[in-house]
N, C-alpha and C. Protein backbone atom coordinates (compact mmCIF):
# COMPACT_ATOMS: atom_id res chain seq x y z
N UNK A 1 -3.00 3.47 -31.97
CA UNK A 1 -3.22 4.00 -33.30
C UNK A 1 -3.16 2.84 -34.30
N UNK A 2 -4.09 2.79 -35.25
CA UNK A 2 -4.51 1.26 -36.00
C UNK A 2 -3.10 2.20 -37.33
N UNK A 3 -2.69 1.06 -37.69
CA UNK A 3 -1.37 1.51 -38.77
C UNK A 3 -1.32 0.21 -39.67
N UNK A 4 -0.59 0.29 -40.86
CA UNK A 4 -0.38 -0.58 -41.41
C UNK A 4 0.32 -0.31 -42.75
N UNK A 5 1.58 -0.88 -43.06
CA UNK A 5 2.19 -0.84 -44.19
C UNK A 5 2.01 -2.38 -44.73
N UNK A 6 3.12 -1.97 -46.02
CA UNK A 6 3.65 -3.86 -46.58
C UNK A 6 4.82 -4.20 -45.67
N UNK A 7 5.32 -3.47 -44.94
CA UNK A 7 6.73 -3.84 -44.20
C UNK A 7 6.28 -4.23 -42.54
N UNK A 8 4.94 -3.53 -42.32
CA UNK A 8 4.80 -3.53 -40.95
C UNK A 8 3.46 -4.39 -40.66
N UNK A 9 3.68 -4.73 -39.66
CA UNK A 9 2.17 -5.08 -39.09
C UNK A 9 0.76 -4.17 -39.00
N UNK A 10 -0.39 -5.01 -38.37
CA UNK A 10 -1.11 -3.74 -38.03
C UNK A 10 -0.94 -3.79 -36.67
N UNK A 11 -1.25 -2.57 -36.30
CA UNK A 11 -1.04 -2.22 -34.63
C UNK A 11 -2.23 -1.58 -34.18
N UNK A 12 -2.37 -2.11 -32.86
CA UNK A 12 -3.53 -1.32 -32.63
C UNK A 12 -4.22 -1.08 -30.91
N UNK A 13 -4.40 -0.33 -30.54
CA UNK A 13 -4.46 0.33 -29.04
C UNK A 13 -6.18 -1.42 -28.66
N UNK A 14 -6.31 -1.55 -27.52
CA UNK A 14 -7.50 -2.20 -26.56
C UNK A 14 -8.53 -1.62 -27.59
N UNK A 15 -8.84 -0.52 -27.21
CA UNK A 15 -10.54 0.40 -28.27
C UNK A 15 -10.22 0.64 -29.71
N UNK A 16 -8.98 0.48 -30.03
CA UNK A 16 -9.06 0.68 -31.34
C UNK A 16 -9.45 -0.58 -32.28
N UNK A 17 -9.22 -1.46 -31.58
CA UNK A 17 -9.55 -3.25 -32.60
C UNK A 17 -11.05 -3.20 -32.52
N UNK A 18 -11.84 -3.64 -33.75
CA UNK A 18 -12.67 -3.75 -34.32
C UNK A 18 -13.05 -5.28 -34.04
N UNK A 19 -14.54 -5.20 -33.99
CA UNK A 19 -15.19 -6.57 -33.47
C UNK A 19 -14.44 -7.90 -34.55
N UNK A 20 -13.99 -7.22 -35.58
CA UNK A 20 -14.21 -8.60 -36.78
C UNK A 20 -12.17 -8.90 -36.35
N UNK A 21 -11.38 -7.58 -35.94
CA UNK A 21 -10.26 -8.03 -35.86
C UNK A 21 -9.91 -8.73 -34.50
N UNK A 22 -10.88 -8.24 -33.54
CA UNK A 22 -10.71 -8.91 -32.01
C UNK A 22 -10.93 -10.29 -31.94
N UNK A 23 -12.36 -10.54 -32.92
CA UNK A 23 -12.91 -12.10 -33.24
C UNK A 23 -10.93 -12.98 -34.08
N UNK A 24 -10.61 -12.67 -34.98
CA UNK A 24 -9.35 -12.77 -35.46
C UNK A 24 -8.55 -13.34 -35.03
N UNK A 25 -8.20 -12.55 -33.93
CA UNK A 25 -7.22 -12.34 -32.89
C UNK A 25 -7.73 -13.50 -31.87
N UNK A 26 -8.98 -13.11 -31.53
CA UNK A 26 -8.82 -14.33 -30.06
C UNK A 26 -9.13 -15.54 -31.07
N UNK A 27 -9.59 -15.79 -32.18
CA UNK A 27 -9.33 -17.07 -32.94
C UNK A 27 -8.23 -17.69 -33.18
N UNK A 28 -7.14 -16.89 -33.61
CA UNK A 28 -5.49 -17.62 -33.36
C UNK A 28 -5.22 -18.00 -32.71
N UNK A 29 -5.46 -17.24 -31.34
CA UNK A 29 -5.08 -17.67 -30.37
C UNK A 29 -5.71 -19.29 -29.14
N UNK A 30 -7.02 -19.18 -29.77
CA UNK A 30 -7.49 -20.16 -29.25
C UNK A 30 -7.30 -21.01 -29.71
N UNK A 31 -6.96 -21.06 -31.12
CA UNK A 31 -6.27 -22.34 -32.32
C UNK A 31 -4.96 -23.12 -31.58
N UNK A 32 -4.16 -21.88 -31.40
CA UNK A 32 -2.86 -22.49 -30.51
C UNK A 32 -2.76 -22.80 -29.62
N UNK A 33 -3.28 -21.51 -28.68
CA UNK A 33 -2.55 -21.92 -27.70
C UNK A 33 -3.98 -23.45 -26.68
N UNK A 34 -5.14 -22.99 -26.94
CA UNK A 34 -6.14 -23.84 -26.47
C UNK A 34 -6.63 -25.29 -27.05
N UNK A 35 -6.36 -25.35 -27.91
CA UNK A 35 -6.61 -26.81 -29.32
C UNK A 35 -5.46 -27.53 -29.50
N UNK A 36 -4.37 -26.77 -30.55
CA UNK A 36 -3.34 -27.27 -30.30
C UNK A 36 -2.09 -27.64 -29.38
N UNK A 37 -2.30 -26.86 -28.47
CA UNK A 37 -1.31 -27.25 -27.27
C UNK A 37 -2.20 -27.87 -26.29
N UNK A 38 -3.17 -28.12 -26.49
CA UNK A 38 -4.39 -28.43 -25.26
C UNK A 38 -4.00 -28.01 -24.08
N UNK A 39 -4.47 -26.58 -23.86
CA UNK A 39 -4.19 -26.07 -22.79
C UNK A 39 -5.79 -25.52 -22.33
N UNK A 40 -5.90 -26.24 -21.83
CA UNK A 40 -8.03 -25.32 -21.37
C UNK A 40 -7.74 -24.58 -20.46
N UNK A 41 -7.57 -23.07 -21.20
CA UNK A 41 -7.22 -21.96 -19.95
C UNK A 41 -8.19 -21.01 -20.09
N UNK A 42 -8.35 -19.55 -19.23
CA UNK A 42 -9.28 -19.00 -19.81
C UNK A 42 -8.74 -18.08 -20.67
N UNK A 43 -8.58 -17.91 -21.93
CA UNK A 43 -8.25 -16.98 -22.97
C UNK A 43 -8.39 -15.72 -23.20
N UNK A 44 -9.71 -15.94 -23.00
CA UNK A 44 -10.46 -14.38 -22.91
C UNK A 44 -10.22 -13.78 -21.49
N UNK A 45 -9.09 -12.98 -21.15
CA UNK A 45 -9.15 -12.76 -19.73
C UNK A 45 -9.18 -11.02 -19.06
N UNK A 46 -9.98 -10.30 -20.20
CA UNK A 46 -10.35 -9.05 -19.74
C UNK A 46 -9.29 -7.67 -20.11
N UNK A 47 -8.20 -8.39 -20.72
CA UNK A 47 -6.98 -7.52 -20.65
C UNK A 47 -7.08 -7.19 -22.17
N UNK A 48 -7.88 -7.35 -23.17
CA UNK A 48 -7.84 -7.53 -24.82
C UNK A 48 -8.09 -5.38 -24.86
N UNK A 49 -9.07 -5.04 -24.34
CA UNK A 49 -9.83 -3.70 -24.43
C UNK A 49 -9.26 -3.02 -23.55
N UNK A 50 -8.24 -3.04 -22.83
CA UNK A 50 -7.58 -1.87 -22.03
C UNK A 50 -6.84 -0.86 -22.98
N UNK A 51 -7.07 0.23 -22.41
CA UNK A 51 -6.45 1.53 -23.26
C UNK A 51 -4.77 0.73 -23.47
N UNK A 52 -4.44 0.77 -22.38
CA UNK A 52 -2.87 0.18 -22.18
C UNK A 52 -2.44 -1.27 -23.18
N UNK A 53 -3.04 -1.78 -23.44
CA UNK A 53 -2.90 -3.02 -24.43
C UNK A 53 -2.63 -2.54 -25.97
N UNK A 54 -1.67 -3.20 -26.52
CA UNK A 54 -1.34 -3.04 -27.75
C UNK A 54 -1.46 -4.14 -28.55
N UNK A 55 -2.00 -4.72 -29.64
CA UNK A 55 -1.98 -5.66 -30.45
C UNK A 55 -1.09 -5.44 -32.15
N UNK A 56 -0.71 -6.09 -31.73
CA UNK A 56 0.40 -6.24 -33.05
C UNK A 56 0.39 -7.46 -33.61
N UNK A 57 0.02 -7.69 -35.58
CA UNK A 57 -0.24 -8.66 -36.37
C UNK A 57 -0.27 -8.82 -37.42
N UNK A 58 0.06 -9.76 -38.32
CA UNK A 58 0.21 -9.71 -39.42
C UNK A 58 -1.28 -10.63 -40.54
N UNK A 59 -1.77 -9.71 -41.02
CA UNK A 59 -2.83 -11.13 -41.91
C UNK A 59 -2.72 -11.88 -42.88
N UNK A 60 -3.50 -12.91 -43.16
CA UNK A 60 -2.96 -13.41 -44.50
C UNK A 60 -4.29 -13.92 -44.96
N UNK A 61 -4.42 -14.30 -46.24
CA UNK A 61 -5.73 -14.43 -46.75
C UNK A 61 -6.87 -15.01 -45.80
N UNK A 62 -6.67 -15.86 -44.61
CA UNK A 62 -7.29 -16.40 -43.93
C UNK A 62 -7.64 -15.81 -42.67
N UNK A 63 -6.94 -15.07 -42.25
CA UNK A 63 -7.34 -14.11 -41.31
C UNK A 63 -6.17 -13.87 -40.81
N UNK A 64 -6.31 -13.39 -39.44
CA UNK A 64 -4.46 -13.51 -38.65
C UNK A 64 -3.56 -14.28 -38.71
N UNK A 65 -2.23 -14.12 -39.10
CA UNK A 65 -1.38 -15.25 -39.16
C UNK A 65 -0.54 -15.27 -38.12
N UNK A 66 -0.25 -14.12 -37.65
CA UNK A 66 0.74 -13.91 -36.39
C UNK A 66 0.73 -12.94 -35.46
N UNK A 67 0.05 -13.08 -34.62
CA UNK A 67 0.00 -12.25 -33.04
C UNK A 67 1.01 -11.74 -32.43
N UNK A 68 1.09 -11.02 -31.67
CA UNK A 68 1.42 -10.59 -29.87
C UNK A 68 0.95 -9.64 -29.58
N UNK A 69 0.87 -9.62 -28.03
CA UNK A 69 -0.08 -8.47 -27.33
C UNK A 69 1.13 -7.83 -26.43
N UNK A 70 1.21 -6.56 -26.51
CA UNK A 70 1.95 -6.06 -24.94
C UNK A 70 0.83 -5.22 -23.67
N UNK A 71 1.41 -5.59 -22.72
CA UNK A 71 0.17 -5.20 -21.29
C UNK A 71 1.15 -4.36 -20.72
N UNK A 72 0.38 -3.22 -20.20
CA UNK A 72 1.00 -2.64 -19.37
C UNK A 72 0.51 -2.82 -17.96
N UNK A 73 1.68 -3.28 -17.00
CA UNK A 73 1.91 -3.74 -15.82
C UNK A 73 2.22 -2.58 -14.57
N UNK A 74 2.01 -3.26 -13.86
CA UNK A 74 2.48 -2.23 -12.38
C UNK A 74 3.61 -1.96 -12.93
N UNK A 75 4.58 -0.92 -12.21
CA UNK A 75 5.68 -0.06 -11.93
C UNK A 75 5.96 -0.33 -13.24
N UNK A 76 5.43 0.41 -14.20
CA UNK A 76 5.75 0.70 -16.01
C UNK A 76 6.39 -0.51 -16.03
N UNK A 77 5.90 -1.13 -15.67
CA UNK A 77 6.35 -3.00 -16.67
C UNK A 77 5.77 -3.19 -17.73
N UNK A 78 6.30 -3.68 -18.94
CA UNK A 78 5.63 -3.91 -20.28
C UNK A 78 5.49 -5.45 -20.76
N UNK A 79 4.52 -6.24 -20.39
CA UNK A 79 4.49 -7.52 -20.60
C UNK A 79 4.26 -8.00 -21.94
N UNK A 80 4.76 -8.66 -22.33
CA UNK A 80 4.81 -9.29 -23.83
C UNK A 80 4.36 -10.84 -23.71
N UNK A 81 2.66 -11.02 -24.44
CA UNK A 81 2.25 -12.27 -24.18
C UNK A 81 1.76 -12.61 -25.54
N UNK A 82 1.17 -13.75 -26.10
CA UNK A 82 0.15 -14.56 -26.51
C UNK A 82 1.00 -14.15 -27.92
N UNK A 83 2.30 -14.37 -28.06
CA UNK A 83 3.21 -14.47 -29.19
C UNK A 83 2.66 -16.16 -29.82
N UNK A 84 2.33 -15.70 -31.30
CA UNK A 84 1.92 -17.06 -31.56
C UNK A 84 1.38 -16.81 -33.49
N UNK A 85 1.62 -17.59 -33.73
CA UNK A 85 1.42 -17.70 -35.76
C UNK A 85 1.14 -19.44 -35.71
N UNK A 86 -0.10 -19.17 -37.27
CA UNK A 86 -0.58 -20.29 -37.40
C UNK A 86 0.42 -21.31 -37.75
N UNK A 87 0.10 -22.76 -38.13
CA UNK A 87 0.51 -23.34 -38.64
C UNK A 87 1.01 -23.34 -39.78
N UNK A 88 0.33 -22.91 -40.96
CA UNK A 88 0.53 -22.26 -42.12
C UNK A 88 1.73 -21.32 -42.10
N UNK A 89 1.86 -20.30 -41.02
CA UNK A 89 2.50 -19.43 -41.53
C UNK A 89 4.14 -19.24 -40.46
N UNK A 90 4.29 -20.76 -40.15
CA UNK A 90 5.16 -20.60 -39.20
C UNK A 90 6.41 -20.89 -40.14
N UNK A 91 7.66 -20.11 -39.30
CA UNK A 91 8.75 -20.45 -40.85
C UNK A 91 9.04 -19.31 -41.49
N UNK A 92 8.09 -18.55 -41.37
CA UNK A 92 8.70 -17.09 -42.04
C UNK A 92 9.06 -16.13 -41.35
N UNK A 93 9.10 -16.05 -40.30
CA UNK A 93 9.84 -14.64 -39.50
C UNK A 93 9.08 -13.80 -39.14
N UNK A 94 7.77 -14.22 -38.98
CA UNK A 94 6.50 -13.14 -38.94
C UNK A 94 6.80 -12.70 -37.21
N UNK A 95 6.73 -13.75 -36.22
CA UNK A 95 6.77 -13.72 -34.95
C UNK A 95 7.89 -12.49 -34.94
N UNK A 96 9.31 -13.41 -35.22
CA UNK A 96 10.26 -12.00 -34.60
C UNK A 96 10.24 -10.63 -35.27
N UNK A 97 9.58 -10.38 -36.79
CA UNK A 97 9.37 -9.19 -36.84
C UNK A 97 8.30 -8.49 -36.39
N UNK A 98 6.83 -9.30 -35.72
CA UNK A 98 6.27 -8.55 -34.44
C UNK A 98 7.37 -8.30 -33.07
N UNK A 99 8.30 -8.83 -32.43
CA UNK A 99 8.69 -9.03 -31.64
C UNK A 99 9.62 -7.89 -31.83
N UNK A 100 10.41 -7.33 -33.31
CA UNK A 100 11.06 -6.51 -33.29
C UNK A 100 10.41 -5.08 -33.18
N UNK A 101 9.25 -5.25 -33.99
CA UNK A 101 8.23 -4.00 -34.25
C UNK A 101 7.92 -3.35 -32.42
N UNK A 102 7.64 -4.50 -31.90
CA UNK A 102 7.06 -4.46 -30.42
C UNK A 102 8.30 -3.37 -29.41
N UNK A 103 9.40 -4.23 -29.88
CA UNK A 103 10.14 -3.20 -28.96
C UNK A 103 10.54 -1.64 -29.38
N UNK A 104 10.62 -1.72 -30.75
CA UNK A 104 10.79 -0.38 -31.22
C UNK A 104 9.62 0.49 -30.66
N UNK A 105 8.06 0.29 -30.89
CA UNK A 105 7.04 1.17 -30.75
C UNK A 105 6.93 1.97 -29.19
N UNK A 106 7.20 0.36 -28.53
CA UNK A 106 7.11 0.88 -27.12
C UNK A 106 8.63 1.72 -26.21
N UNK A 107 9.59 1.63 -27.23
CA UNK A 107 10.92 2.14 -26.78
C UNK A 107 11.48 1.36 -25.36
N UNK A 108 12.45 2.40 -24.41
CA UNK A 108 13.40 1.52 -23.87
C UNK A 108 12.22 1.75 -22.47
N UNK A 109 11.92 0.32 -22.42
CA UNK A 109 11.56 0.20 -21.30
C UNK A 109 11.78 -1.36 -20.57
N UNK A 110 11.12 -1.67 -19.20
CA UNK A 110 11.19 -3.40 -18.90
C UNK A 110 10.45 -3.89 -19.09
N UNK A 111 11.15 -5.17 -19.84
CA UNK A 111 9.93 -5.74 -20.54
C UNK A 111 9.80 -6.88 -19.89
N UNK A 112 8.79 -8.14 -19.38
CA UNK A 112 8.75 -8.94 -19.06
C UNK A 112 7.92 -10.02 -19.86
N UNK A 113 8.42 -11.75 -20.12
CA UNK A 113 7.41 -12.17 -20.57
C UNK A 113 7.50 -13.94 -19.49
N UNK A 114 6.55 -14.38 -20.04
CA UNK A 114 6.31 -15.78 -19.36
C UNK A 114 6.70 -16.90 -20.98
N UNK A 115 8.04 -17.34 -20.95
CA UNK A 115 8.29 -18.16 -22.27
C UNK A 115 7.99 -19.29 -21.97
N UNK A 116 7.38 -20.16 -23.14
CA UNK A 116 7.46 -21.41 -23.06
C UNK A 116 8.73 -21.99 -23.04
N UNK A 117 9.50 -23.21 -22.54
CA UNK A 117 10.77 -22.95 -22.07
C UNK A 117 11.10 -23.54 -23.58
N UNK A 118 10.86 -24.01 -24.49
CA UNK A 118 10.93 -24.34 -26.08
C UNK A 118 11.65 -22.94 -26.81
N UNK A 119 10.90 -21.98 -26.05
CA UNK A 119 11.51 -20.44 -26.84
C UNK A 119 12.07 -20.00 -26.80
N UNK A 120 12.73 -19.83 -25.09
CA UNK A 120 13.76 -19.29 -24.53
C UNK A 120 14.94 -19.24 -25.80
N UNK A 121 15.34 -19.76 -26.43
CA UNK A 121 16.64 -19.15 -27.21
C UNK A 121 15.88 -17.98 -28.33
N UNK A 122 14.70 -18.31 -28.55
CA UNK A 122 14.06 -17.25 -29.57
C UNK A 122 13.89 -16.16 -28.99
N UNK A 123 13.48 -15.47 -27.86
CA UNK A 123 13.24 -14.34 -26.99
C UNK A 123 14.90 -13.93 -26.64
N UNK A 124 15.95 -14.58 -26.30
CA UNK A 124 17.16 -14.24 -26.00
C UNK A 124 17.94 -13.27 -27.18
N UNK A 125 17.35 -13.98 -28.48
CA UNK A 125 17.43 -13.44 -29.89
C UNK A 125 17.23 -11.52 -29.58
N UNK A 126 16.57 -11.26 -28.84
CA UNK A 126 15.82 -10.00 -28.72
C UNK A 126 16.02 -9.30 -27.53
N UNK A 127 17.39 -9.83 -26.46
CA UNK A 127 17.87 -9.39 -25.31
C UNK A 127 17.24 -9.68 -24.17
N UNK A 128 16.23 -10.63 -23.94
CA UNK A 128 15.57 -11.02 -22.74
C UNK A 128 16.17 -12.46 -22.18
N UNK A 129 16.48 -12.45 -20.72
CA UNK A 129 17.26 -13.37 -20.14
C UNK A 129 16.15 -13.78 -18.88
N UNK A 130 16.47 -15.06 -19.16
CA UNK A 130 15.54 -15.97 -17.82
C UNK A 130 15.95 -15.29 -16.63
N UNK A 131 15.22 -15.39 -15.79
CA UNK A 131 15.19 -14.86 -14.38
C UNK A 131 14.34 -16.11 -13.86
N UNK A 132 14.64 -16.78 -12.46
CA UNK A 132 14.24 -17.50 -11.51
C UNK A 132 14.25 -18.76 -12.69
N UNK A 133 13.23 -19.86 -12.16
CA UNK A 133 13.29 -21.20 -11.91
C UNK A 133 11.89 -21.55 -12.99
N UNK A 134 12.32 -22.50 -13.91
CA UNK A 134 11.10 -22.92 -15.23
C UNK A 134 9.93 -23.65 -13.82
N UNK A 135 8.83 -22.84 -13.97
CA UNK A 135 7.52 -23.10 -13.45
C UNK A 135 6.54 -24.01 -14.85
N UNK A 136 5.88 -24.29 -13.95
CA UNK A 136 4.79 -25.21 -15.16
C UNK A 136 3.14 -24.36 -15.44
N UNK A 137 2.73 -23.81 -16.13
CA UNK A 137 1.36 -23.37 -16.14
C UNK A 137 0.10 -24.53 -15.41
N UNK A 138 -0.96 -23.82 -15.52
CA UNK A 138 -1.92 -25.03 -15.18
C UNK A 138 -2.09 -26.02 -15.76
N UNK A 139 -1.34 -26.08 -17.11
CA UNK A 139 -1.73 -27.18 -18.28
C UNK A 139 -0.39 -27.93 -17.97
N UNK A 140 0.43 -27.80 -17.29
CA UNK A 140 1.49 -28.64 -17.19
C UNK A 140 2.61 -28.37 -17.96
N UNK A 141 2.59 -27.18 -19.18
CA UNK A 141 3.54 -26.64 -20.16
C UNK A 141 4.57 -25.59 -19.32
N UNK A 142 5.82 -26.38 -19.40
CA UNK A 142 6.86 -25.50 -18.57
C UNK A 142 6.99 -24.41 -19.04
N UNK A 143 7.44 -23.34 -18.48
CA UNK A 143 7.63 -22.01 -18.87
C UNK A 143 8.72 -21.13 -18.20
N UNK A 144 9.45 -20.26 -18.11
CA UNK A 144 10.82 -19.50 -17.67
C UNK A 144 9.92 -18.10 -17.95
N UNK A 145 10.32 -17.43 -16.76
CA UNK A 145 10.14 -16.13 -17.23
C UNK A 145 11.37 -15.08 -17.63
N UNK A 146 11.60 -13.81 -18.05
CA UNK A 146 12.14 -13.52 -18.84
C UNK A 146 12.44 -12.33 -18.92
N UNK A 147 13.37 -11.40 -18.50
CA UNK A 147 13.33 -9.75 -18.41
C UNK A 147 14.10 -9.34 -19.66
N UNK A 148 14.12 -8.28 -20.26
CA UNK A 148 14.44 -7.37 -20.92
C UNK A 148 14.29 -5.87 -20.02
N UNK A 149 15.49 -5.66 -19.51
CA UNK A 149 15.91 -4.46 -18.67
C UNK A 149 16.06 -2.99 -19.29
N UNK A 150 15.47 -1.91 -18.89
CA UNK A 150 15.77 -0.64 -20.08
C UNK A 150 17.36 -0.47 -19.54
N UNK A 151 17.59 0.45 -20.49
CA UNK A 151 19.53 0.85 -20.00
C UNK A 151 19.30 1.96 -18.85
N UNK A 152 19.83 1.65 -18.10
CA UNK A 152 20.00 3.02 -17.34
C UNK A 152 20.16 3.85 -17.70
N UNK A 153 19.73 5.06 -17.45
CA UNK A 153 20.01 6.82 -17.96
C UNK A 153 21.18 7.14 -17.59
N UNK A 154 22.18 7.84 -17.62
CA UNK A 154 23.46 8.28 -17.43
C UNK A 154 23.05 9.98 -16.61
């Protein structure tokens, strides 16, 4: 469901993003994570238009300033990826209040993400703890992965 306040992001289901906000979206992202981190990966990787995909973001006169996507995974896993704000707009808290928005919408479930190992104290901020051993992507950028566990039911 596409939403949007002054307090909140916009949010929005795989079919609900619009050609000009998808263009947006994979533009931030290719800014960061592909240019500036020089990572030549494939970006575009099919998962943007799934019913199950959620995009959550904030704009600013220039277009998107701050991303994340959640995927839904085998055995109701909820993956949290492509967390990322421009240059411009880094410094203001945009990331963790997607990051907070993210867990509220989707409620108590497991969440998993792949951190750059730089972040790991920023994701811990939000109850997610490394699990196994910092792996390196194809670009050579180390990374930890990262659970956020739902509570058990009583």
């Amino acid at each position: 469901m596409l939403s949007r306040s002054v307090h909140t992001p916009f949010i929005a289901s795989g079919p609900e993003l619009t050609a000009e906000q998808l263009h947006d979206i994979l533009r931030l992202r290719v800014d960061v994570f592909v240019v500036e981190q020089k990572a030549a990966y494939p970006e575009v990787d099919g998962r943007d238009l799934l019913p199950g995909t959620s995009h959550l973001w904030f704009e600013g006169e220039d277009g998107v300033d701050a991303y994340l996507r959640v995927l839904s995974d085998p055995d109701d896993v909820l993956r949290i990826g492509r967390v990322c704000t421009t240059k411009e707009a880094r410094g203001r808290g945009l990331a963790a209040r997607l990051m907070e928005v993210a867990l509220v919408e989707h409620g108590d479930a497991d969440y998993v993400l792949d951190a750059q190992t730089y972040a790991q104290g920023f994701y811990e901020r939000f109850g997610f703890v490394a699990e196994g051993e910092v792996f390196e992507d194809e670009d050579g950028i180390p990374h930890i992965t990262m659970w956020r566990r739902a509570e058990p039911s009583h």
